[in-house]
C-alpha atoms as a PDB file:
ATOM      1  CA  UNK A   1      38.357 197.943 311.364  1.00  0.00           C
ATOM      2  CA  UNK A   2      37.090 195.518 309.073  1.00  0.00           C
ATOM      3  CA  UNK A   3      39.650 193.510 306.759  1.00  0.00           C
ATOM      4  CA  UNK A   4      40.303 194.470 303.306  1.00  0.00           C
ATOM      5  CA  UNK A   5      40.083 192.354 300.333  1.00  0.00           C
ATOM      6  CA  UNK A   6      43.638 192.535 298.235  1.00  0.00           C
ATOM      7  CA  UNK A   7      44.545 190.709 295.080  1.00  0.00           C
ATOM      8  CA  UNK A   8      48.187 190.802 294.552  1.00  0.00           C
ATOM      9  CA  UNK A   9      50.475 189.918 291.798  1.00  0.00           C
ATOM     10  CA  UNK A  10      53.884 187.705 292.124  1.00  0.00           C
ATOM     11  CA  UNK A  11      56.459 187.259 290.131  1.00  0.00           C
ATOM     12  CA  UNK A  12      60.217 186.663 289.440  1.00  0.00           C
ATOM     13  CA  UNK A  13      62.672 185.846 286.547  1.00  0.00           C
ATOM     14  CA  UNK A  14      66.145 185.675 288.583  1.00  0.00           C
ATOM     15  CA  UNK A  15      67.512 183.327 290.224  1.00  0.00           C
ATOM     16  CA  UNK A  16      65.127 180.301 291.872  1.00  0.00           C
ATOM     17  CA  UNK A  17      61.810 182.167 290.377  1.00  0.00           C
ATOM     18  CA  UNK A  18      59.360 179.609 292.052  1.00  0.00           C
ATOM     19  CA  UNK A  19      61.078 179.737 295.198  1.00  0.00           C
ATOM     20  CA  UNK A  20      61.229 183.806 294.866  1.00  0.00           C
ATOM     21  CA  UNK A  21      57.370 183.730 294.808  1.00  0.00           C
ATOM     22  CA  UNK A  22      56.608 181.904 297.150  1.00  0.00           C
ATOM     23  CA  UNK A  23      59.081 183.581 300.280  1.00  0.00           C
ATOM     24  CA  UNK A  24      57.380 186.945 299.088  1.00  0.00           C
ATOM     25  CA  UNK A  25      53.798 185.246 299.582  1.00  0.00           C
ATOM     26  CA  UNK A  26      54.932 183.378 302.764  1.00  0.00           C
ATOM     27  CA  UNK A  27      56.701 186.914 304.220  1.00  0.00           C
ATOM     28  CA  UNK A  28      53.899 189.162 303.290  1.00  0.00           C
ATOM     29  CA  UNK A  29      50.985 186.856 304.644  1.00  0.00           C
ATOM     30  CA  UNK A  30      53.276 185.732 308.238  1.00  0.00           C
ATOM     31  CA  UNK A  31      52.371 188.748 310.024  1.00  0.00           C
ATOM     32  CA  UNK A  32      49.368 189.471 312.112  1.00  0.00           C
ATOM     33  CA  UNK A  33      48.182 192.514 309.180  1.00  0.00           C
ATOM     34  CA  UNK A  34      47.641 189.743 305.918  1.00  0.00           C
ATOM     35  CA  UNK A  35      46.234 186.372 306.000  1.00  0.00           C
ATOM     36  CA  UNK A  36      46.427 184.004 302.771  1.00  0.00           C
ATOM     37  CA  UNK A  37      42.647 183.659 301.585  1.00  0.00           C
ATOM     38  CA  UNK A  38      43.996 182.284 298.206  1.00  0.00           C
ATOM     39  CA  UNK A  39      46.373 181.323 295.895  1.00  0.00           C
ATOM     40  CA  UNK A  40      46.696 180.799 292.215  1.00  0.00           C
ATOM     41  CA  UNK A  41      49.174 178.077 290.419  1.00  0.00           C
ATOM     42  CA  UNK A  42      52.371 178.986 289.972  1.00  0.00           C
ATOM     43  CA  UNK A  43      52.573 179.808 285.862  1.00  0.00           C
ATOM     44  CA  UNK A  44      55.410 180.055 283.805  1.00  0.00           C
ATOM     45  CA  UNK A  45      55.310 183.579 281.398  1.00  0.00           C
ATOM     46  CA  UNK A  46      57.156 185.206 278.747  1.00  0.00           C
ATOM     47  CA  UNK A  47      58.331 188.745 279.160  1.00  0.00           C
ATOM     48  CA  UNK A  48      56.024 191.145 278.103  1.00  0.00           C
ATOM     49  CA  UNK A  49      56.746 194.814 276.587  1.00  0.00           C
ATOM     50  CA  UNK A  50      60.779 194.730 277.359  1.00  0.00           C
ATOM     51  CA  UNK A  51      61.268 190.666 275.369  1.00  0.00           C
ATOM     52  CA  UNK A  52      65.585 190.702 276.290  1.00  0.00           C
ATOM     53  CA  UNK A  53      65.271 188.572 279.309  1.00  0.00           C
ATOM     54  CA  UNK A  54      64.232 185.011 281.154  1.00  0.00           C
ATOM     55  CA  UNK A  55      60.821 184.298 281.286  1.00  0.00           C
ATOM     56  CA  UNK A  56      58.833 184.313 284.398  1.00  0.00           C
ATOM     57  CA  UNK A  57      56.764 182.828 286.915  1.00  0.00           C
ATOM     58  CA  UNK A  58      53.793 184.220 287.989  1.00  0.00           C
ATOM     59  CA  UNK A  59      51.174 183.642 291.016  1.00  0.00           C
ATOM     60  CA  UNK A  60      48.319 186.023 291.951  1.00  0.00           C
ATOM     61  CA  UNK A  61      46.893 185.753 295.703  1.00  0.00           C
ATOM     62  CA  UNK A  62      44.243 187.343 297.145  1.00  0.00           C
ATOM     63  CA  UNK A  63      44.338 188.442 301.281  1.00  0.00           C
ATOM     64  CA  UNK A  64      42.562 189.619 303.844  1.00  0.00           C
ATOM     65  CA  UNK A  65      44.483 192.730 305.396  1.00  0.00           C
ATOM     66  CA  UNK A  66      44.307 195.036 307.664  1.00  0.00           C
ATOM     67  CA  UNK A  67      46.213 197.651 306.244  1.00  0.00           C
ATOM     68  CA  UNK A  68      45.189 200.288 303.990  1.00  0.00           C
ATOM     69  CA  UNK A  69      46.213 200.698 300.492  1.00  0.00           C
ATOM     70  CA  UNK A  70      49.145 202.914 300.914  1.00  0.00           C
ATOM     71  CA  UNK A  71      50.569 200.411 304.177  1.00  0.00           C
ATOM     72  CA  UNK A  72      49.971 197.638 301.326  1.00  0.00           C
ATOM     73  CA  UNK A  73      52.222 199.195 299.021  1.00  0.00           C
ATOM     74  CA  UNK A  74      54.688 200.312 301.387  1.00  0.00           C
ATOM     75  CA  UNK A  75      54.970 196.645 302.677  1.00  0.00           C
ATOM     76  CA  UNK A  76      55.289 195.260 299.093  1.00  0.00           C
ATOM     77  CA  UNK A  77      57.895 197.666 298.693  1.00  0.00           C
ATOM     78  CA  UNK A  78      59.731 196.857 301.405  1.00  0.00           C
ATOM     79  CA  UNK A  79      59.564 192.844 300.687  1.00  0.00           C
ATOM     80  CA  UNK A  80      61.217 193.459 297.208  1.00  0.00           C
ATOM     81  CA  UNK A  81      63.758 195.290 298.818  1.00  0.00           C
ATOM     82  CA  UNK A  82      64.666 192.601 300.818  1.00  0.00           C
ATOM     83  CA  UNK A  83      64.104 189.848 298.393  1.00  0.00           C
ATOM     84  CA  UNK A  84      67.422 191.919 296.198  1.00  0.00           C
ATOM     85  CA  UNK A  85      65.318 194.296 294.265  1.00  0.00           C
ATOM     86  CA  UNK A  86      66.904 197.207 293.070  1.00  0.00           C
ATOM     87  CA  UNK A  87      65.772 200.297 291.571  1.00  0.00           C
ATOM     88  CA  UNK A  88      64.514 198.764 287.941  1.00  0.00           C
ATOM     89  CA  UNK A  89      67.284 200.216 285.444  1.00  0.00           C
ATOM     90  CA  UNK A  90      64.914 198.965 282.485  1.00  0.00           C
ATOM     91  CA  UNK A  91      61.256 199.158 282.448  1.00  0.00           C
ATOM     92  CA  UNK A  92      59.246 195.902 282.341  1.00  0.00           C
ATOM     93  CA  UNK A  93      62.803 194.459 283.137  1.00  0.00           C
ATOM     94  CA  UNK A  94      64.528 191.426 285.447  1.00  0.00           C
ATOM     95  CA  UNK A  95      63.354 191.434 288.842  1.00  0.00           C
ATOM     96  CA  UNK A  96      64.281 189.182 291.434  1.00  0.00           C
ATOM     97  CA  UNK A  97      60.815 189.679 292.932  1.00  0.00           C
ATOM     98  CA  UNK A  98      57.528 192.272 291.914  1.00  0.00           C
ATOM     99  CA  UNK A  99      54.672 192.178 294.196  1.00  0.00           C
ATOM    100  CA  UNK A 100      51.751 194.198 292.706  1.00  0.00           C
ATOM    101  CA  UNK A 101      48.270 195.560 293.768  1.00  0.00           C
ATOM    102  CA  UNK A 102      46.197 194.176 291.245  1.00  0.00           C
ATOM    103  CA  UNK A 103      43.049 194.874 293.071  1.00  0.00           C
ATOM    104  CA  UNK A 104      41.541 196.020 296.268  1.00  0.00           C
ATOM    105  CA  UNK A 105      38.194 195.808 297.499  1.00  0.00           C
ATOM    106  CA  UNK A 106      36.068 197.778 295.002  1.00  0.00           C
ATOM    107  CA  UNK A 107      38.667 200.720 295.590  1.00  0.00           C
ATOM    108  CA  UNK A 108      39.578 203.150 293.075  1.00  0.00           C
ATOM    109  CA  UNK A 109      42.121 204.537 293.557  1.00  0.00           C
ATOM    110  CA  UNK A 110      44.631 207.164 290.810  1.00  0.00           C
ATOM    111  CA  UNK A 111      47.454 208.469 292.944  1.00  0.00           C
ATOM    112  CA  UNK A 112      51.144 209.220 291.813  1.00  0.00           C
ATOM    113  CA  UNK A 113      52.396 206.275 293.786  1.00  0.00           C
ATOM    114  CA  UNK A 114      49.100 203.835 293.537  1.00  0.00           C
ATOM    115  CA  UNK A 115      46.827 202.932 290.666  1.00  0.00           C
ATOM    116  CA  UNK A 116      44.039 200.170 291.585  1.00  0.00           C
ATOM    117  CA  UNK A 117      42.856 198.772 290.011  1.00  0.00           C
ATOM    118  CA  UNK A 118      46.340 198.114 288.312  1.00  0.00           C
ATOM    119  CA  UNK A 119      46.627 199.917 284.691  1.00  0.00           C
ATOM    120  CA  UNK A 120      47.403 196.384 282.791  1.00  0.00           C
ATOM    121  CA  UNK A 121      45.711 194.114 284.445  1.00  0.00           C
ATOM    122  CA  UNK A 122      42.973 193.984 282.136  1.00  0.00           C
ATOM    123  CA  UNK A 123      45.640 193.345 279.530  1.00  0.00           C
ATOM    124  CA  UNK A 124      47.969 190.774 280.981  1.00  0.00           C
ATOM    125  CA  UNK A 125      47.303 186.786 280.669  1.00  0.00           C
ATOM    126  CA  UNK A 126      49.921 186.589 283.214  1.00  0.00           C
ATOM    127  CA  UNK A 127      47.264 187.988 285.871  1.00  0.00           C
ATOM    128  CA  UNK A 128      44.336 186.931 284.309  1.00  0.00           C
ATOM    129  CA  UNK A 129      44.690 183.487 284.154  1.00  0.00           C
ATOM    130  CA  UNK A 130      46.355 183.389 287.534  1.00  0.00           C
ATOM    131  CA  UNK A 131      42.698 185.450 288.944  1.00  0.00           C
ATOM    132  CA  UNK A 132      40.410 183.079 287.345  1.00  0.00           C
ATOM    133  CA  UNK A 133      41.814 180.395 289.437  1.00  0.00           C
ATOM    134  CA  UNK A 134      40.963 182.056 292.421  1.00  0.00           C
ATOM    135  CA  UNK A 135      37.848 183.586 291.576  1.00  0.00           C
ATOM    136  CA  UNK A 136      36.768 183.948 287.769  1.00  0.00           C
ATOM    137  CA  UNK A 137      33.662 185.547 288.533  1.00  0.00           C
ATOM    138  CA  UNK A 138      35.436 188.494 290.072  1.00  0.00           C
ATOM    139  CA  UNK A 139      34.496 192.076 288.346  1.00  0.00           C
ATOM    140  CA  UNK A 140      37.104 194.412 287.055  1.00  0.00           C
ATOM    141  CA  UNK A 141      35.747 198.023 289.043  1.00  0.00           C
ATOM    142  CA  UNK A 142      36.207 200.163 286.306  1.00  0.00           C
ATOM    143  CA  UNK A 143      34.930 197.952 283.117  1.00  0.00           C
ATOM    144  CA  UNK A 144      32.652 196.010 285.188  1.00  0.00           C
ATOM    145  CA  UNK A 145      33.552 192.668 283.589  1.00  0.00           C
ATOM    146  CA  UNK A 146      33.928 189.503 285.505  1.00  0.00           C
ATOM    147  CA  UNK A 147      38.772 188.472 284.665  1.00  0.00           C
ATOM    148  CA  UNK A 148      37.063 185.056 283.107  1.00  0.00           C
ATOM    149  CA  UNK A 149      35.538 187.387 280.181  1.00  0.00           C
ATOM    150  CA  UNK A 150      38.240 189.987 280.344  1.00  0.00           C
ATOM    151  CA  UNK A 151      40.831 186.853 279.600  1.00  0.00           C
ATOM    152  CA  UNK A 152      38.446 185.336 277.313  1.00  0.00           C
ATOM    153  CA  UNK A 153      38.659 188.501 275.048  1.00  0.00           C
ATOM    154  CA  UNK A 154      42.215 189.613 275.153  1.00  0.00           C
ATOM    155  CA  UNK A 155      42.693 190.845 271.775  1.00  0.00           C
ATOM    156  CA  UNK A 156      45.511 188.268 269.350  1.00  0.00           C
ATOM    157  CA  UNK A 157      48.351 190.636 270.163  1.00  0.00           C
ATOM    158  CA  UNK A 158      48.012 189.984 273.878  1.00  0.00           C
ATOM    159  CA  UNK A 159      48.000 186.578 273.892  1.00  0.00           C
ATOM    160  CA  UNK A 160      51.310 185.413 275.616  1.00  0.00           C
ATOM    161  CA  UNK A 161      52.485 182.299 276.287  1.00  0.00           C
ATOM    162  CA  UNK A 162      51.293 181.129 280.199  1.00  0.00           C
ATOM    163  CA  UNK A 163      51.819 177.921 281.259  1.00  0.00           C
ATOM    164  CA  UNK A 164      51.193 175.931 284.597  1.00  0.00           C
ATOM    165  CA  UNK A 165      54.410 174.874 285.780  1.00  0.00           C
ATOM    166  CA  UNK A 166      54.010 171.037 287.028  1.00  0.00           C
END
């Protein structure tokens, strides 16, 4: 079986953030299934949609694995778990560590429990800027723009504050 190509979203605002971000990239891409093909800079974000809380930092990598989208998921489930995730009590709220499918191949995919390419993305700085260091020329499947433009043209309201930490 050929490899899949996953982009995947990092990020924490408890505890040692950095730190949190980079055991969840190190645990998920360890194994024999995931190998790191790329990483973005670690950026430091303000909360979006739920503003009551520490800000962020936020990575995006992109892997080759062997599992399918639903393993993926399952696995990134399972590393927030044991990063100290609980069940989120608030939406959009403190998290210890969230690992997201951003991407995946060319996939579309609109299940209950997966949504690639992710609903947001296309709205977030916090994952655009962080794809644009790995690979701006990469095209959104559904809107079939390249994350450079789609960050380029995030309307005035989306425009948070993202900032490469040193």
């Amino acid at each position: 079986m050929l490899p899949h190509i996953a982009y995947i979203g990092v990020g924490s605002n408890l505890g040692d953030k950095a730190e949190n971000c980079l055991r969840g990239i190190r645990a998920l891409t360890s194994g024999e299934h995931s190998r790191l093909t790329g990483r973005s800079k670690l950026y430091r974000t303000e909360p979006v949609d739920y503003q009551d809380q520490d800000w962020f930092v936020n990575a995006v990598i992109r892997i080759e694995t062997r599992l399918t989208p639903f393993e993926l998921l399952e696995m990134l489930q399972g590393l927030q778990r044991n990063a100290g995730r609980i069940q989120d009590t608030v939406r959009f709220g403190p998290r210890v560590l969230d690992m997201d499918i951003l991407l995946i191949d060319d996939e579309i995919i609109d299940q209950p429990m997966l949504t690639v390419p992710h609903p947001r993305m296309h709205l977030r700085r916090f994952v655009l800027q962080p794809l644009c260091d790995i690979d701006p020329m990469l095209r959104h499947p559904v809107l079939h723009q390249t994350v450079q433009y789609l960050r380029d043209h995030l309307p005035d309201d989306e425009n948070q504050g993202v900032w490469e930490l040193p």
